[in-house]
N, C-alpha and C. Protein backbone atom coordinates (compact mmCIF):
# COMPACT_ATOMS: atom_id res chain seq x y z
N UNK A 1 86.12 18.38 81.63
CA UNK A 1 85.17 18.03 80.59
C UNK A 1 85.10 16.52 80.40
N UNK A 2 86.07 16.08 80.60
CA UNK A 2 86.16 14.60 80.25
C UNK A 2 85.57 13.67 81.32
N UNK A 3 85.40 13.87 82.33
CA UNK A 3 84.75 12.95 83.14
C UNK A 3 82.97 13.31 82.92
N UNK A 4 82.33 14.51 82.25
CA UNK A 4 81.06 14.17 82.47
C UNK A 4 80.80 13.18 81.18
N UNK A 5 81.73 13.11 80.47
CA UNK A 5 81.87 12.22 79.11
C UNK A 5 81.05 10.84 79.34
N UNK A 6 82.00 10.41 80.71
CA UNK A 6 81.73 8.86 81.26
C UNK A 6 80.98 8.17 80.41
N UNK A 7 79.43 8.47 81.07
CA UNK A 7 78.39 8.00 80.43
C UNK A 7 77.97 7.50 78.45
N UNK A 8 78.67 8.80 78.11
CA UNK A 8 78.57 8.07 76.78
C UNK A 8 80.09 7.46 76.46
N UNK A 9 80.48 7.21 76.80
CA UNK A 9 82.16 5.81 76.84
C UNK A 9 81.59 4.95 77.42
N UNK A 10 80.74 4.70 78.44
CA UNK A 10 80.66 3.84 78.94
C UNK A 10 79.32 2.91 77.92
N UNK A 11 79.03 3.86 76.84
CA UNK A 11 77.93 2.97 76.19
C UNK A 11 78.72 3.10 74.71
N UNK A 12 79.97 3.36 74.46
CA UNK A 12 80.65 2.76 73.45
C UNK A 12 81.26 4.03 72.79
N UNK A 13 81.16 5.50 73.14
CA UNK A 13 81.46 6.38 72.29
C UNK A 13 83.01 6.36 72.52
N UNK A 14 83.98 6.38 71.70
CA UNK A 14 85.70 6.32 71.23
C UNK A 14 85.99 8.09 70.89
N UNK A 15 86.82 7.96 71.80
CA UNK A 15 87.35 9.52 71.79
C UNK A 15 88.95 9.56 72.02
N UNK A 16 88.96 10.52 71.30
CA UNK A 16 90.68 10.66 70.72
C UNK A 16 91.29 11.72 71.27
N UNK A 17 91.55 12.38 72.48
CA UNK A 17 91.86 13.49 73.27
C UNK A 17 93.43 14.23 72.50
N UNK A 18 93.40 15.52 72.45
CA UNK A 18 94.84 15.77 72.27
C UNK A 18 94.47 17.76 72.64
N UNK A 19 95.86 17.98 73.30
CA UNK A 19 96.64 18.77 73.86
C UNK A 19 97.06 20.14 72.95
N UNK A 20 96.58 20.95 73.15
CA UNK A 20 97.62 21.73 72.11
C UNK A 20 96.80 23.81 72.14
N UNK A 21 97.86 24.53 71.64
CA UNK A 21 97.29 25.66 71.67
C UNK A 21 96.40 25.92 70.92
N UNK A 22 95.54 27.02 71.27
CA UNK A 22 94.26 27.29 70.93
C UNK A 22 94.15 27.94 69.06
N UNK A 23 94.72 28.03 68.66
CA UNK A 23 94.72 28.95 66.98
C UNK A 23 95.23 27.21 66.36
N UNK A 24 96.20 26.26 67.08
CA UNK A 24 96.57 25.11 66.16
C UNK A 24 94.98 24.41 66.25
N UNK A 25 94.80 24.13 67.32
CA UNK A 25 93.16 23.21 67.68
C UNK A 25 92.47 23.59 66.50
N UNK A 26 92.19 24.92 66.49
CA UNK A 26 91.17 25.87 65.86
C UNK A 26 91.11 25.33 64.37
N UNK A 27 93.00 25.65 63.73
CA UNK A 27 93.23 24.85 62.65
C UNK A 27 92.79 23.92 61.88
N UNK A 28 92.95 22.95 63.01
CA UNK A 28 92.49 21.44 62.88
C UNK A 28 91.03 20.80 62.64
N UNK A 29 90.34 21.52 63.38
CA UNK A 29 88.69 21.63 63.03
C UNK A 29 88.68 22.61 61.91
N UNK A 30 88.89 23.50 61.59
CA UNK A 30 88.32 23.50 60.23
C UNK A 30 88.83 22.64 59.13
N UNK A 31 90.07 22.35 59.52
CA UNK A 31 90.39 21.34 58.32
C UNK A 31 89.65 19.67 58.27
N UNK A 32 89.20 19.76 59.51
CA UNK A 32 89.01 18.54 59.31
C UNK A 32 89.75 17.32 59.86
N UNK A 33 90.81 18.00 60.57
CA UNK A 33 91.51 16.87 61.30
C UNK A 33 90.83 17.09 62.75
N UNK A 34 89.91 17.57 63.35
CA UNK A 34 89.55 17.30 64.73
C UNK A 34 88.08 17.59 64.30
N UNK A 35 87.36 17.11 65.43
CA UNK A 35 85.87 17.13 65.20
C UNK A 35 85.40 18.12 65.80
N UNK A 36 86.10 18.27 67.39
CA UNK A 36 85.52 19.49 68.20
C UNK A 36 86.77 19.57 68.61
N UNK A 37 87.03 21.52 69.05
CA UNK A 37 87.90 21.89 70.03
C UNK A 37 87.30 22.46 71.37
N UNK A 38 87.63 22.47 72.22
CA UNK A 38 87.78 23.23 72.97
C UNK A 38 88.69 24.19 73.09
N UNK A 39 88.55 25.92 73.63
CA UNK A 39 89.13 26.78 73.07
C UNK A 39 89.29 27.85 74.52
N UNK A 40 89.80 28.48 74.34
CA UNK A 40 89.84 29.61 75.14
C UNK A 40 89.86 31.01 74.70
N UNK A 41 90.39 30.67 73.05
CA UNK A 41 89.58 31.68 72.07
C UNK A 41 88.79 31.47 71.67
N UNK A 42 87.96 33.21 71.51
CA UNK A 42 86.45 32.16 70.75
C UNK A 42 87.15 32.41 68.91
N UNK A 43 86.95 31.45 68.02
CA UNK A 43 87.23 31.54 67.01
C UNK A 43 86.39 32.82 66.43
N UNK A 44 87.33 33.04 65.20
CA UNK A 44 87.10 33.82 64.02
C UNK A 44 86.79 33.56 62.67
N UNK A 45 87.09 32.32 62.74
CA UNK A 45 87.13 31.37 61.08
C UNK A 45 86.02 31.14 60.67
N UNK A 46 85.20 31.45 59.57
CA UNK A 46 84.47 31.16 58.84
C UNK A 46 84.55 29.74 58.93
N UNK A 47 83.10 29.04 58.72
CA UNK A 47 82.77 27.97 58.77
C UNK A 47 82.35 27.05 60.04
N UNK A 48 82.82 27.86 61.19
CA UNK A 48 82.85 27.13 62.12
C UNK A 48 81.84 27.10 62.81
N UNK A 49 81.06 27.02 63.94
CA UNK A 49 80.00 26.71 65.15
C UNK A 49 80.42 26.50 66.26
N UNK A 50 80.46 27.93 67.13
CA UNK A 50 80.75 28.29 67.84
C UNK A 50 79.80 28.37 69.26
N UNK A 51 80.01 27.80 70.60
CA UNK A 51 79.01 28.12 71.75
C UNK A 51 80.09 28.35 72.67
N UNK A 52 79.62 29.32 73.31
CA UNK A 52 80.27 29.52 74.93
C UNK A 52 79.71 28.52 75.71
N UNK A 53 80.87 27.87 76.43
CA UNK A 53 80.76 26.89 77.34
C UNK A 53 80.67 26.64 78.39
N UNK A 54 81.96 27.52 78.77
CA UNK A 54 81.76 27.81 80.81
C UNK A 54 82.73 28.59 80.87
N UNK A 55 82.45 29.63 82.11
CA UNK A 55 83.48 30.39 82.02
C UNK A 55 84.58 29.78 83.74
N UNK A 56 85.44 29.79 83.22
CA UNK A 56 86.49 29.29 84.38
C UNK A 56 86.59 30.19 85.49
N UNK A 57 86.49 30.84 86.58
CA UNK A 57 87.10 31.72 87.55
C UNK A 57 88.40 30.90 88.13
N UNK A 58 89.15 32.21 88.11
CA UNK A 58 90.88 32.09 88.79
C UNK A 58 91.26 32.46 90.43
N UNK A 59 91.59 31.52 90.98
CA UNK A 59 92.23 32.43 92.52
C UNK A 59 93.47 31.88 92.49
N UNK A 60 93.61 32.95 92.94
CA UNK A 60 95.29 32.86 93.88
C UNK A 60 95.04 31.88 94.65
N UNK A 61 96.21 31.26 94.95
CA UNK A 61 95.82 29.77 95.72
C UNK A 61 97.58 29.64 96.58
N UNK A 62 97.37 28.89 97.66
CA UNK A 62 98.43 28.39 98.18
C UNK A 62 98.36 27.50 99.39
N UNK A 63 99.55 27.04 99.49
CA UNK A 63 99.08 25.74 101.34
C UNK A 63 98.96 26.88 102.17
N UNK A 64 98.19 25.78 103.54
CA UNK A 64 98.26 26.51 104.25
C UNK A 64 99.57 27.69 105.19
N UNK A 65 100.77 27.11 104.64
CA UNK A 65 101.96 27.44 105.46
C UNK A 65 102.29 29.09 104.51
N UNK A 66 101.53 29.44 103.60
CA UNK A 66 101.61 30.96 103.06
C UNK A 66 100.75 31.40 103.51
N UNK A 67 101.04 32.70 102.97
CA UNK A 67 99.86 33.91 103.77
C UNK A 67 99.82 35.07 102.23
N UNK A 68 99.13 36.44 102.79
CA UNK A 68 99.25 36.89 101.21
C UNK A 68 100.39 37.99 101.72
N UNK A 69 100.74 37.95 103.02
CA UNK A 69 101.70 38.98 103.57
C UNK A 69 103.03 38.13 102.62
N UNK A 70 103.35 36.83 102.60
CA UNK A 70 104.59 36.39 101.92
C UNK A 70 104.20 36.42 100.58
N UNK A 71 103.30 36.96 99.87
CA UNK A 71 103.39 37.44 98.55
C UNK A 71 104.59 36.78 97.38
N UNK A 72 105.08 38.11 98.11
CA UNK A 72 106.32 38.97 97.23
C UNK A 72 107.67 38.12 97.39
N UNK A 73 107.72 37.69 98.10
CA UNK A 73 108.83 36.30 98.28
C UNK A 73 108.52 34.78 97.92
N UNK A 74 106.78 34.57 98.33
CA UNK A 74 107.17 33.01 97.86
C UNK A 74 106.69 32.73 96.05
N UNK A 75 107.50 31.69 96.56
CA UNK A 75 107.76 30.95 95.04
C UNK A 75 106.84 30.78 94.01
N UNK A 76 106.72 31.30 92.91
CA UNK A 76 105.43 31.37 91.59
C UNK A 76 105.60 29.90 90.99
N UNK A 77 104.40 29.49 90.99
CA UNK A 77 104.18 28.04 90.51
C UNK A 77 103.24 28.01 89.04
N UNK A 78 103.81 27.85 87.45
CA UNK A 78 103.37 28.10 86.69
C UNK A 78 103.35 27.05 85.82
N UNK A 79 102.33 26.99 84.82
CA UNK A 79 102.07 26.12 83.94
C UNK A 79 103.14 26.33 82.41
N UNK A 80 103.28 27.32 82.38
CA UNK A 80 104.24 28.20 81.18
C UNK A 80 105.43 29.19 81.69
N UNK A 81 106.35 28.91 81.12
CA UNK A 81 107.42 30.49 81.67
C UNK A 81 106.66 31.49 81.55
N UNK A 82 105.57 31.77 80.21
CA UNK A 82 105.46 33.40 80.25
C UNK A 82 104.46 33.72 80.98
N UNK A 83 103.78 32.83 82.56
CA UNK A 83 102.94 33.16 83.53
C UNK A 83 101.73 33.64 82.46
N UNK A 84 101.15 32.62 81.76
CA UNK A 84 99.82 33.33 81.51
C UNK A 84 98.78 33.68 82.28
N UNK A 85 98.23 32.65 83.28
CA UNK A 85 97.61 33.02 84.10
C UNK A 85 97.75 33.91 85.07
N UNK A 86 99.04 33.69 85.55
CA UNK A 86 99.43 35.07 86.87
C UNK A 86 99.07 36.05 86.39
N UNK A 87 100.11 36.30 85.19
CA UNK A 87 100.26 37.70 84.45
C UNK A 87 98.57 37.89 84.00
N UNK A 88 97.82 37.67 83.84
CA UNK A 88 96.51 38.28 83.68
C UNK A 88 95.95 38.34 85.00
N UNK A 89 95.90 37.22 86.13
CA UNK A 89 95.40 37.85 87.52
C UNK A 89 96.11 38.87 88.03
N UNK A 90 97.30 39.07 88.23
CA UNK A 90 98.10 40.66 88.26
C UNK A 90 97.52 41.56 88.03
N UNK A 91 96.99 41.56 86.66
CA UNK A 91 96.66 42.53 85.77
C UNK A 91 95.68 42.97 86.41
N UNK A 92 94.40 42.11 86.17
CA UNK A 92 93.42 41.82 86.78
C UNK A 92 92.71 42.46 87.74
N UNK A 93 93.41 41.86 88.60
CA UNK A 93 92.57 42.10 90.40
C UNK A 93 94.04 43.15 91.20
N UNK A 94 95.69 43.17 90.54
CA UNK A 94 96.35 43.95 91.84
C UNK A 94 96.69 45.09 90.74
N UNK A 95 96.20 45.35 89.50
CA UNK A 95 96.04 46.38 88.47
C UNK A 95 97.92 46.47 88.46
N UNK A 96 99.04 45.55 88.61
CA UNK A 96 100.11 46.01 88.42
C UNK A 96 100.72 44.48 87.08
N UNK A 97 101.80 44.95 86.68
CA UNK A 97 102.53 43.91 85.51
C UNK A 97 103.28 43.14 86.74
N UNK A 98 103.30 42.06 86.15
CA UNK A 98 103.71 40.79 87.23
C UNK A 98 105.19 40.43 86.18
N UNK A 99 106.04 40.78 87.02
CA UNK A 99 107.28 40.92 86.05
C UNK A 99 108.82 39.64 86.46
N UNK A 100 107.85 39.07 87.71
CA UNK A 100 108.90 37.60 88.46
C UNK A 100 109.06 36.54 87.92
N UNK A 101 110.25 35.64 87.76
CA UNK A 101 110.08 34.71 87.16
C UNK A 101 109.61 33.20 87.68
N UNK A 102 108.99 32.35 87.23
CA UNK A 102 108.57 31.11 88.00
C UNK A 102 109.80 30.57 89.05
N UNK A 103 109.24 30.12 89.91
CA UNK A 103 110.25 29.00 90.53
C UNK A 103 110.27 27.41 89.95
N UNK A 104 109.10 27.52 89.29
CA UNK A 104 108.53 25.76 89.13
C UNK A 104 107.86 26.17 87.96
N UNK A 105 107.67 25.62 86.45
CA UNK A 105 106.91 25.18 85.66
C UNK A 105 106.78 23.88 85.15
N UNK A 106 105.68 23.33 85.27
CA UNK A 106 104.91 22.37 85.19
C UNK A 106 103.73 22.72 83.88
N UNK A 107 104.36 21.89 82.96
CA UNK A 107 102.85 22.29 81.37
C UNK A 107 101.78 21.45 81.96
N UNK A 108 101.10 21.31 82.89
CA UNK A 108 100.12 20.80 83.43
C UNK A 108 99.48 21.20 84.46
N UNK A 109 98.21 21.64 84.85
CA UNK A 109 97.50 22.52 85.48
C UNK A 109 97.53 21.26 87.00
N UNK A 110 96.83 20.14 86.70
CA UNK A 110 97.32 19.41 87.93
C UNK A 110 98.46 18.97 88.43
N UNK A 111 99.51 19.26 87.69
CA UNK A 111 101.03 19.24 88.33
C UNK A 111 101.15 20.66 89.21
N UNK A 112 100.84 21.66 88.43
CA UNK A 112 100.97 22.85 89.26
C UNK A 112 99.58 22.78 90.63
N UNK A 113 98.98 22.05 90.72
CA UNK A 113 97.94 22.12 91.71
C UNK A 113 99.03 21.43 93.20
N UNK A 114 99.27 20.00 92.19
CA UNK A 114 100.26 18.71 93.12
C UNK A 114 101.18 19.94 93.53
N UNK A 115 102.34 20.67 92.93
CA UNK A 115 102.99 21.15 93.79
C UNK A 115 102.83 22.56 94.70
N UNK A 116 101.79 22.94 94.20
CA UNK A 116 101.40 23.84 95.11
C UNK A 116 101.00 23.49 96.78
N UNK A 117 99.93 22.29 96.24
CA UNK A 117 99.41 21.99 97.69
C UNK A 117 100.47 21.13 98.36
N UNK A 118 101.26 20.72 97.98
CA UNK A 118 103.01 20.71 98.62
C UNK A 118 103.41 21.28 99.56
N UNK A 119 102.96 22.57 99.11
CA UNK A 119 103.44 24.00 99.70
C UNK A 119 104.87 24.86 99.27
N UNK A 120 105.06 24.27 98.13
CA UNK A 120 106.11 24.76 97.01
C UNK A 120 105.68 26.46 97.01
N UNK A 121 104.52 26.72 96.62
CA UNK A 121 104.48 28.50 96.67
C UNK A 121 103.16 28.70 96.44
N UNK A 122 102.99 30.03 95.30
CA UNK A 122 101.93 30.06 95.17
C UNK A 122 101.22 29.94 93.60
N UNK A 123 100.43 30.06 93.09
CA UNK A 123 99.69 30.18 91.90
C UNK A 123 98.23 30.41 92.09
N UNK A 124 98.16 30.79 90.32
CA UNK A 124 96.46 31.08 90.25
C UNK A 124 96.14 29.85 89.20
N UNK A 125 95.12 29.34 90.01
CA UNK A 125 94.53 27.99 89.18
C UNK A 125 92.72 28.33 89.09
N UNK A 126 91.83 27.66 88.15
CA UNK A 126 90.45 28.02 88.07
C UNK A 126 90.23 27.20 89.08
N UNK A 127 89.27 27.41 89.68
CA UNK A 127 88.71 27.07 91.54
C UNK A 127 88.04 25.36 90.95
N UNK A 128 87.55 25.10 89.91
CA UNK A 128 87.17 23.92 90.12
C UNK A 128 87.67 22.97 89.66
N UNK A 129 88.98 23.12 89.89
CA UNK A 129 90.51 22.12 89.56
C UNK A 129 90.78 21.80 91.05
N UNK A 130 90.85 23.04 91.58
CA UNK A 130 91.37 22.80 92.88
C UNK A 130 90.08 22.80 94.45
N UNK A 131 89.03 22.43 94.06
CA UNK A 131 87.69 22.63 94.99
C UNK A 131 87.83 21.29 96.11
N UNK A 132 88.55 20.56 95.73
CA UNK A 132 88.51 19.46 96.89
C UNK A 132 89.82 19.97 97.80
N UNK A 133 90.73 20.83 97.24
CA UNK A 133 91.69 20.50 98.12
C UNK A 133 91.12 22.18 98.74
N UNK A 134 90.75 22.80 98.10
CA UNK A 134 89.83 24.13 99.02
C UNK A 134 88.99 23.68 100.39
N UNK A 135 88.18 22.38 99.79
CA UNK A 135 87.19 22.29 101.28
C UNK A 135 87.75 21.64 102.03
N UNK A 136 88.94 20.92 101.64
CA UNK A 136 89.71 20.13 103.02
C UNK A 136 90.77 20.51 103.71
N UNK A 137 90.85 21.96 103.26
CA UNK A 137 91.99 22.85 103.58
C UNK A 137 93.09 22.61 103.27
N UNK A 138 93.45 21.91 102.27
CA UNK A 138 95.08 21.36 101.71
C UNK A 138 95.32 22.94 101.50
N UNK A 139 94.32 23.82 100.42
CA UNK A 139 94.95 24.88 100.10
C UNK A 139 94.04 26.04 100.65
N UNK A 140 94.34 27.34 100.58
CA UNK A 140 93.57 28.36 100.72
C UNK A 140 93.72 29.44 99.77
N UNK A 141 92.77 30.19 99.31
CA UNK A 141 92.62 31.53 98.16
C UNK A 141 93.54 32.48 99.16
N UNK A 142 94.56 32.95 98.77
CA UNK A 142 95.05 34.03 99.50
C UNK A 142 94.52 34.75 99.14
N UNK A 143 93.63 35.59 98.15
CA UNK A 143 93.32 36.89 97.86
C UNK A 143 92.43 37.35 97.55
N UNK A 144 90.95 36.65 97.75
CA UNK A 144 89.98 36.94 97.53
C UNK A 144 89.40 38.21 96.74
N UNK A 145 88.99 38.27 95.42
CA UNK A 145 88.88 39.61 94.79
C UNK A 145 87.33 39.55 94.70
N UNK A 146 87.10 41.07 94.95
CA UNK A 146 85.73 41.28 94.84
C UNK A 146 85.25 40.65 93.31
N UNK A 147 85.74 40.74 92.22
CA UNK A 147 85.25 40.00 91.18
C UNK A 147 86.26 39.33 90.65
N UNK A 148 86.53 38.00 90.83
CA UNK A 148 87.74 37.08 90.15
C UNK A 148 87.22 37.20 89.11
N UNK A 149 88.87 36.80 88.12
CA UNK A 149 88.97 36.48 86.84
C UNK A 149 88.48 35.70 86.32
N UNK A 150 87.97 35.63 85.23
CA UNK A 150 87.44 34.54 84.47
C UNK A 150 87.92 34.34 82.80
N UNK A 151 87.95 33.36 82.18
CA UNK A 151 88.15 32.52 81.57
C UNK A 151 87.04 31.93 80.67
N UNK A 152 86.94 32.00 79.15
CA UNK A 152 85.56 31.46 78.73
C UNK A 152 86.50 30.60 77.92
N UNK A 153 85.32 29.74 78.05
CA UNK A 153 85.84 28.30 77.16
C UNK A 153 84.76 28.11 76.17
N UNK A 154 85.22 28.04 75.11
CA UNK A 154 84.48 27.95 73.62
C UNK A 154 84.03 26.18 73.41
N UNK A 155 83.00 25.92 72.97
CA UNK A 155 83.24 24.57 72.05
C UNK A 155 83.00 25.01 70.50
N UNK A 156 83.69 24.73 69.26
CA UNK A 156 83.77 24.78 68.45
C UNK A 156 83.75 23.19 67.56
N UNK A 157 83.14 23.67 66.10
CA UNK A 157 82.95 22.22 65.31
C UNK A 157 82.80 22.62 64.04
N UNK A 158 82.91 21.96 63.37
CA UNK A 158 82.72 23.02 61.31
C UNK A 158 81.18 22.85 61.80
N UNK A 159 80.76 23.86 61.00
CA UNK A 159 79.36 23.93 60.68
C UNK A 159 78.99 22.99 59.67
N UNK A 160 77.69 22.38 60.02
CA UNK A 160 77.04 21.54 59.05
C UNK A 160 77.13 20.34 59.10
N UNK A 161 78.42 19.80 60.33
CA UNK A 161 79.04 18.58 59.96
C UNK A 161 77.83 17.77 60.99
N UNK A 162 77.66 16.46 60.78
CA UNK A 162 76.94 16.08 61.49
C UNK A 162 77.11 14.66 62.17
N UNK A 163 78.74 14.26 62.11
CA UNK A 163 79.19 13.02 62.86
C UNK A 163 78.59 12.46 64.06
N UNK A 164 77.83 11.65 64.28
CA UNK A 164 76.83 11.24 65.24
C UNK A 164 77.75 11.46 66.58
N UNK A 165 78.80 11.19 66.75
CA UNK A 165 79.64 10.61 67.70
C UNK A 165 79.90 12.34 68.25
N UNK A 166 80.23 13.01 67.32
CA UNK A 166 80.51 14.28 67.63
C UNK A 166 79.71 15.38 67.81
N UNK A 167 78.52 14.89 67.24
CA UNK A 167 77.19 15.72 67.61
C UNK A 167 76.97 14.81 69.00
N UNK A 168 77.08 14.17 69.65
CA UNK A 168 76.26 13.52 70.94
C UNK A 168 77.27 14.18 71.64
N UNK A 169 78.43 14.21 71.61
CA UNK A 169 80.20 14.78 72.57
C UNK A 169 79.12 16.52 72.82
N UNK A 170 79.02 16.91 71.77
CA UNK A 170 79.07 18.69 71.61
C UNK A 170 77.49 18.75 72.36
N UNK A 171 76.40 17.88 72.01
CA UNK A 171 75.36 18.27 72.87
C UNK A 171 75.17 17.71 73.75
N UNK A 172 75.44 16.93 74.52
CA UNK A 172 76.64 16.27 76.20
C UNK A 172 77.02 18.03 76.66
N UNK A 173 78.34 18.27 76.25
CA UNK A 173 79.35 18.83 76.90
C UNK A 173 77.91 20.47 76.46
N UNK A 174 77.31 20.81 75.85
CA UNK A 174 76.41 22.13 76.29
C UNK A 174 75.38 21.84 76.93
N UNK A 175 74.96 20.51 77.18
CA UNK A 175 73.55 20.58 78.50
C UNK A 175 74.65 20.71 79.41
N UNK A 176 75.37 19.82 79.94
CA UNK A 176 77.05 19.65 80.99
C UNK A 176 76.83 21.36 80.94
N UNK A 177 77.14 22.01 80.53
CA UNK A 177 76.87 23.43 80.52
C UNK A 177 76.40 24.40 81.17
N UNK A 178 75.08 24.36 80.85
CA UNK A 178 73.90 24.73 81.78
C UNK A 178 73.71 24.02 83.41
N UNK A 179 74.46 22.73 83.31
CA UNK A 179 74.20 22.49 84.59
C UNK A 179 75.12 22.97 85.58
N UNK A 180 76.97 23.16 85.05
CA UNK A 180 78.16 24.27 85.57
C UNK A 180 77.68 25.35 85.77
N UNK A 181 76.62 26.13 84.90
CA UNK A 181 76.93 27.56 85.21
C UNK A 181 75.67 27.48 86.47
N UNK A 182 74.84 26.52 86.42
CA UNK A 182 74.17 26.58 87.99
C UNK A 182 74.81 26.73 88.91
N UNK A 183 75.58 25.80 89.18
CA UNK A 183 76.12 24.92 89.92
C UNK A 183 77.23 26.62 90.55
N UNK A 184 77.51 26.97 90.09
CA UNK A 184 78.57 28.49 89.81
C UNK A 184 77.38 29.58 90.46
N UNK A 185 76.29 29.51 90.33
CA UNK A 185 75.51 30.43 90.71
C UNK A 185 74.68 30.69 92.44
């Protein structure tokens, strides 16, 4: 999200980025300590203004030196101990509970990309994190599912509020929008 930003930083807009789970974010915009979240829940809270944003698709991913025959032996590369992502592609696309523990966690989706395409093991990352190292073959989808997982990403803001800076961010990042889910199609 932050790089289609560029353009308005580059003509003066100041943005304050921060990290955090989706119900604290959520928090914070209605109170008033954040302007917009981005979410992966869609909120419930009264007051708020809510749009679906883009929806993420997930693959299984790994270097070239795996296969999906080494599965079950190589090494799970995760962003969290409790495998959120695995544990829902498991679910998902091989309909079984994914019950292994990481070899590697990394709280960062491009750390877990860096050591994957290493060839540390395997993971499921959304495809357009990892699309450059897909077309240059650093990595390959071991598992191609007739319908990958997906992922919706919310933008959220109090209703009514009308901070110039944060109204230009929120209608940026939903045209940015429409032009992803082309781009996906």
């Amino acid at each position: 999200m932050l790089p289609s930003l560029a353009g308005l930083i580059t003509q003066g807009l100041q943005l304050r980025v921060r990290f955090g789970m989706p119900d604290d974010l959520l928090a914070d915009v209605t109170q008033g300590a954040l302007d917009i979240a981005i979410s992966t829940l869609r909120p419930r809270r009264r007051g708020l203004r809510v749009d679906t944003l883009v929806d993420e698709e997930f693959a299984l991913l790994a270097a070239p030196s795996w296969s999906l025959d080494d599965l079950d032996r190589a090494p799970l590369i995760a962003y969290a101990e409790n495998l959120p992502i695995l544990r829902r592609y498991w679910r998902t696309v091989f309909d079984t509970r994914l019950t292994r523990v990481p070899a590697v966690v990394v709280p960062d989706l491009r750390g877990v990309l860096a050591t994957v395409t290493a060839g540390a093991g395997v993971t499921v990352l959304p495809t357009y994190l990892c699309a450059t190292e897909l077309a240059e073959g650093r990595l390959h989808i071991l598992h191609p599912p007739e319908i990958p997982p997906i992922n919706t990403l919310f933008l959220t803001s109090r209703a009514g509020v009308t901070h110039p800076a944060a109204t230009a961010v929120r209608g940026h990042l939903l045209l940015q929008s429409h032009m992803w889910a082309s781009d996906a199609e």
